[in-house]
C-alpha atoms as a PDB file:
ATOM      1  CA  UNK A   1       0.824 -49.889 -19.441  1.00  0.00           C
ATOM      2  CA  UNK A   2      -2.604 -49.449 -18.456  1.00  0.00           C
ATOM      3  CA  UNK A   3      -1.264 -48.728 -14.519  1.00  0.00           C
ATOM      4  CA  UNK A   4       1.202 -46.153 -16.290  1.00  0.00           C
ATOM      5  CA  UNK A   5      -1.303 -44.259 -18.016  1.00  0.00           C
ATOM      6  CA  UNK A   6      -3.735 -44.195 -14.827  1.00  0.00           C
ATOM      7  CA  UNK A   7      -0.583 -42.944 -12.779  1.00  0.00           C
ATOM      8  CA  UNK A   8      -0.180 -40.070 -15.665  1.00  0.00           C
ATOM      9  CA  UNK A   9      -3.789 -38.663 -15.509  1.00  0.00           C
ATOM     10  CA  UNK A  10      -3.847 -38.770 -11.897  1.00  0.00           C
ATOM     11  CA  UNK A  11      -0.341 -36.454 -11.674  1.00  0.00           C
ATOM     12  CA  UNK A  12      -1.735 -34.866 -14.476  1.00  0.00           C
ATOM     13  CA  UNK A  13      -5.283 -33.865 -12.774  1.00  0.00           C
ATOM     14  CA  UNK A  14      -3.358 -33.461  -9.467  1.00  0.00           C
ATOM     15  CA  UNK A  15      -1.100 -30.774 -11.027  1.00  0.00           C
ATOM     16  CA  UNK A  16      -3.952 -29.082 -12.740  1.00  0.00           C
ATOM     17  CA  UNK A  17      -5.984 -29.149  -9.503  1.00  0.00           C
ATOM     18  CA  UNK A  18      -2.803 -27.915  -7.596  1.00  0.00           C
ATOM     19  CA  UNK A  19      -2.258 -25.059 -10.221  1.00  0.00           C
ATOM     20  CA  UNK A  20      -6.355 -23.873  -9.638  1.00  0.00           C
ATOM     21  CA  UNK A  21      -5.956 -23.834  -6.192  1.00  0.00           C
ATOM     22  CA  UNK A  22      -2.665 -21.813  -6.643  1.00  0.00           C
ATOM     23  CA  UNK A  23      -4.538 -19.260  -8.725  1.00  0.00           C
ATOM     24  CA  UNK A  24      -7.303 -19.480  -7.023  1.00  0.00           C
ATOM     25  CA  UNK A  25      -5.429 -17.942  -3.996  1.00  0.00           C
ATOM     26  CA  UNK A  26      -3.037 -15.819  -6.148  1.00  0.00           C
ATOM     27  CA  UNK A  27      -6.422 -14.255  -7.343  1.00  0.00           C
ATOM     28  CA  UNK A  28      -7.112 -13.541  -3.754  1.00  0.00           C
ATOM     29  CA  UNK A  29      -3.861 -12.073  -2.879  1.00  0.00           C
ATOM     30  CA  UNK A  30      -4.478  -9.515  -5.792  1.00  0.00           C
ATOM     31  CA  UNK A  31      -7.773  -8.612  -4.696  1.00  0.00           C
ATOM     32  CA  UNK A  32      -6.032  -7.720  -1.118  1.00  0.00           C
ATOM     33  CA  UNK A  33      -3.210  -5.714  -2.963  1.00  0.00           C
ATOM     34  CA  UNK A  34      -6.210  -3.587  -4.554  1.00  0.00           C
ATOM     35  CA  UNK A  35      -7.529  -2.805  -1.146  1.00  0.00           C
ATOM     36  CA  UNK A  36      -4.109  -2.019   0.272  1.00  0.00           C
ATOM     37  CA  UNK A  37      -3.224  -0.079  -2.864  1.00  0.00           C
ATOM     38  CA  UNK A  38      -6.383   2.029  -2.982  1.00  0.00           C
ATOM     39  CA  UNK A  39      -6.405   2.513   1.082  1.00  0.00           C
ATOM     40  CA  UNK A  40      -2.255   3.528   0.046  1.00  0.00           C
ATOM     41  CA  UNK A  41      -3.565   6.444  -2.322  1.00  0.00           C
ATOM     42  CA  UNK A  42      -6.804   7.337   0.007  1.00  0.00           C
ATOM     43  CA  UNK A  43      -3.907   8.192   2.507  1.00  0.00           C
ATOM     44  CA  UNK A  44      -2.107  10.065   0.420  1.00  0.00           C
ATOM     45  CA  UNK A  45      -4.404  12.243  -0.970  1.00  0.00           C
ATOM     46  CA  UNK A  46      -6.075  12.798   2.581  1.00  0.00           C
ATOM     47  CA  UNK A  47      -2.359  13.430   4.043  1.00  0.00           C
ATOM     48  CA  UNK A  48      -2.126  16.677   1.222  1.00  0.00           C
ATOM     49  CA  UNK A  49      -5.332  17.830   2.344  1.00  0.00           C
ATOM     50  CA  UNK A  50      -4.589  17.956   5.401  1.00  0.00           C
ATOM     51  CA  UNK A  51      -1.432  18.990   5.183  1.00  0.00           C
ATOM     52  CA  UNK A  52      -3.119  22.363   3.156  1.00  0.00           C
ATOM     53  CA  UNK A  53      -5.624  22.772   5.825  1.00  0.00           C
ATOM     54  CA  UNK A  54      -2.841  23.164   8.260  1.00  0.00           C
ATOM     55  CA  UNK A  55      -0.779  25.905   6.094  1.00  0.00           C
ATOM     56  CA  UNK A  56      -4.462  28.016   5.324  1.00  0.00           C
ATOM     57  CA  UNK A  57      -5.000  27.700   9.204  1.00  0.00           C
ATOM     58  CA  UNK A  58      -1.513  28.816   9.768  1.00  0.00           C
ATOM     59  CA  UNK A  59      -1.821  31.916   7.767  1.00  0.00           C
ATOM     60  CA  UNK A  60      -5.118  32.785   9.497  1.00  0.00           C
ATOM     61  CA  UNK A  61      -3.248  32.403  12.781  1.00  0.00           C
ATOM     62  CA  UNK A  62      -0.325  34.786  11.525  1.00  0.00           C
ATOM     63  CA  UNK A  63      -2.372  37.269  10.249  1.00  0.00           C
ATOM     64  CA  UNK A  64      -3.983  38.458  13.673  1.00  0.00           C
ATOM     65  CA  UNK A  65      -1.043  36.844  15.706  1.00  0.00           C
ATOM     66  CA  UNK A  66       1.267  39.515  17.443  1.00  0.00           C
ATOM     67  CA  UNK A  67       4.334  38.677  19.895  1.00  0.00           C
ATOM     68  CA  UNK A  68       3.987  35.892  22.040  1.00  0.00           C
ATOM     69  CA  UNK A  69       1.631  34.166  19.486  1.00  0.00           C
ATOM     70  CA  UNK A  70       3.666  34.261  17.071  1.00  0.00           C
ATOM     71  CA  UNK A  71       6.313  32.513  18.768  1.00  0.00           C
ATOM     72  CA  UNK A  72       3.604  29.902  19.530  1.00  0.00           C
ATOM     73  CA  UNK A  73       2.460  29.654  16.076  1.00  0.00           C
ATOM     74  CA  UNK A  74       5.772  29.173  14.837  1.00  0.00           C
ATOM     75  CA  UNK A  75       6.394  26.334  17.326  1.00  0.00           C
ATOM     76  CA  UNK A  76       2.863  24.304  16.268  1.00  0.00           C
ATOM     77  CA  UNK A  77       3.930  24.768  12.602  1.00  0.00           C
ATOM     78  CA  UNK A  78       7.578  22.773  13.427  1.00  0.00           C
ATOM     79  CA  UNK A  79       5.446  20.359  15.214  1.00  0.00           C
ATOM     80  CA  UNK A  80       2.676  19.427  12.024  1.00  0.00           C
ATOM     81  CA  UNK A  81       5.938  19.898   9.805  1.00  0.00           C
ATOM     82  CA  UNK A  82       7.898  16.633  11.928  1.00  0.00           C
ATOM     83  CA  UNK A  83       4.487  15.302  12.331  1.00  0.00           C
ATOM     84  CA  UNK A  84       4.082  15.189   8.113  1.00  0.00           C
ATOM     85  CA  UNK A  85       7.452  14.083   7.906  1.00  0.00           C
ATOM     86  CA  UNK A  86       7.349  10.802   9.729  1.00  0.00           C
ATOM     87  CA  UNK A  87       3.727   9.781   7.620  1.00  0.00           C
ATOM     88  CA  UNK A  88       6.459  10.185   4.702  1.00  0.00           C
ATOM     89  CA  UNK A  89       8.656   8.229   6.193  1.00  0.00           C
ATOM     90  CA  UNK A  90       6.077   5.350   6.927  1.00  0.00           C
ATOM     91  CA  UNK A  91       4.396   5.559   3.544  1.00  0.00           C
ATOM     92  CA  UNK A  92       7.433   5.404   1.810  1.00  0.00           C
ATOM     93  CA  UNK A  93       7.953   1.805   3.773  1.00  0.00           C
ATOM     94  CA  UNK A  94       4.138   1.128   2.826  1.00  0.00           C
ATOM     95  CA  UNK A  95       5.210   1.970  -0.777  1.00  0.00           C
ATOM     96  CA  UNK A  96       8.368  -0.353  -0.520  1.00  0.00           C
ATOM     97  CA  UNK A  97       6.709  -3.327   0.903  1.00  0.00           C
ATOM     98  CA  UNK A  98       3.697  -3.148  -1.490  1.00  0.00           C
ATOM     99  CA  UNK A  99       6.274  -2.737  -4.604  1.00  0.00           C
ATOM    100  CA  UNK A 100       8.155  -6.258  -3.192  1.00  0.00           C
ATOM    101  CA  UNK A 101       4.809  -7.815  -2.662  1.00  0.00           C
ATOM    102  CA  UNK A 102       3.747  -6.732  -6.274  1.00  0.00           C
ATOM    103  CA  UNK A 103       7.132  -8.050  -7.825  1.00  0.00           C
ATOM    104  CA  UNK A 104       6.283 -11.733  -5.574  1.00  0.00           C
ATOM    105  CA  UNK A 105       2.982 -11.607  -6.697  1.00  0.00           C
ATOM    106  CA  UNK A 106       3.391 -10.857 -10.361  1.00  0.00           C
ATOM    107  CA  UNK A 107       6.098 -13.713 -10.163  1.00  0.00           C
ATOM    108  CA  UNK A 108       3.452 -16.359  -9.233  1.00  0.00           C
ATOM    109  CA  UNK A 109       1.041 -15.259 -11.304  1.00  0.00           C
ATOM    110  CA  UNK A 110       3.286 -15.006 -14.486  1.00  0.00           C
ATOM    111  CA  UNK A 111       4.091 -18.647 -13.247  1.00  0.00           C
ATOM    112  CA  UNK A 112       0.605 -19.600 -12.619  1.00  0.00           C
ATOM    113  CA  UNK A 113      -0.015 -18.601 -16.551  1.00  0.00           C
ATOM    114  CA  UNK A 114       3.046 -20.780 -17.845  1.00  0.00           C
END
């Protein structure tokens, strides 16, 4: 019986040391998903000011622009408009993999808790 009990507390300390070291690196995981989600909305916000600059610069350009220049303006502002469109297009993958990576990591952590 003795042997039994020994066994117990040594799967029972194993699993508890198993389940720290599980958390441990869960916690680190959701320290990285803080980076990545605050580099995510640095991005963002710096893709809309850009994205401004490049309309007010635009309308500068317009203003004086006669002929010829126009037709050149015109051309750079379908250029910065496919050029905005495609950091959509990756961010929204950004925003897809870091919403599966949030659902796997909530998972293990809700686990971690049980």
């Amino acid at each position: 019986m003795k042997t039994i009990a020994t066994f117990f507390a040594v799967i029972l300390f194993a699993s508890n040391s198993m389940a720290a070291s599980q958390c441990a690196e869960l916690k680190k995981e959701l320290q990285a998903m803080q980076k990545a989600q605050a580099q995510i909305m640095a991005s963002l916000v710096n893709n809309h000011e850009t994205f401004a600059s490049s309309l007010e610069e635009y309308s500068t350009t317009m203003k004086t622009a006669k002929g010829a220049a126009v037709k050149a303006v015109s051309k750079e502002m379908d250029q910065s408009a496919q050029a905005f469109r495609t950091r959509g297009v990756q961010g929204k993958k950004m925003a897809t993999q870091l919403n599966a990576a949030t659902g796997d990591l909530l998972a293990r952590v809700a686990s971690c808790l049980n």
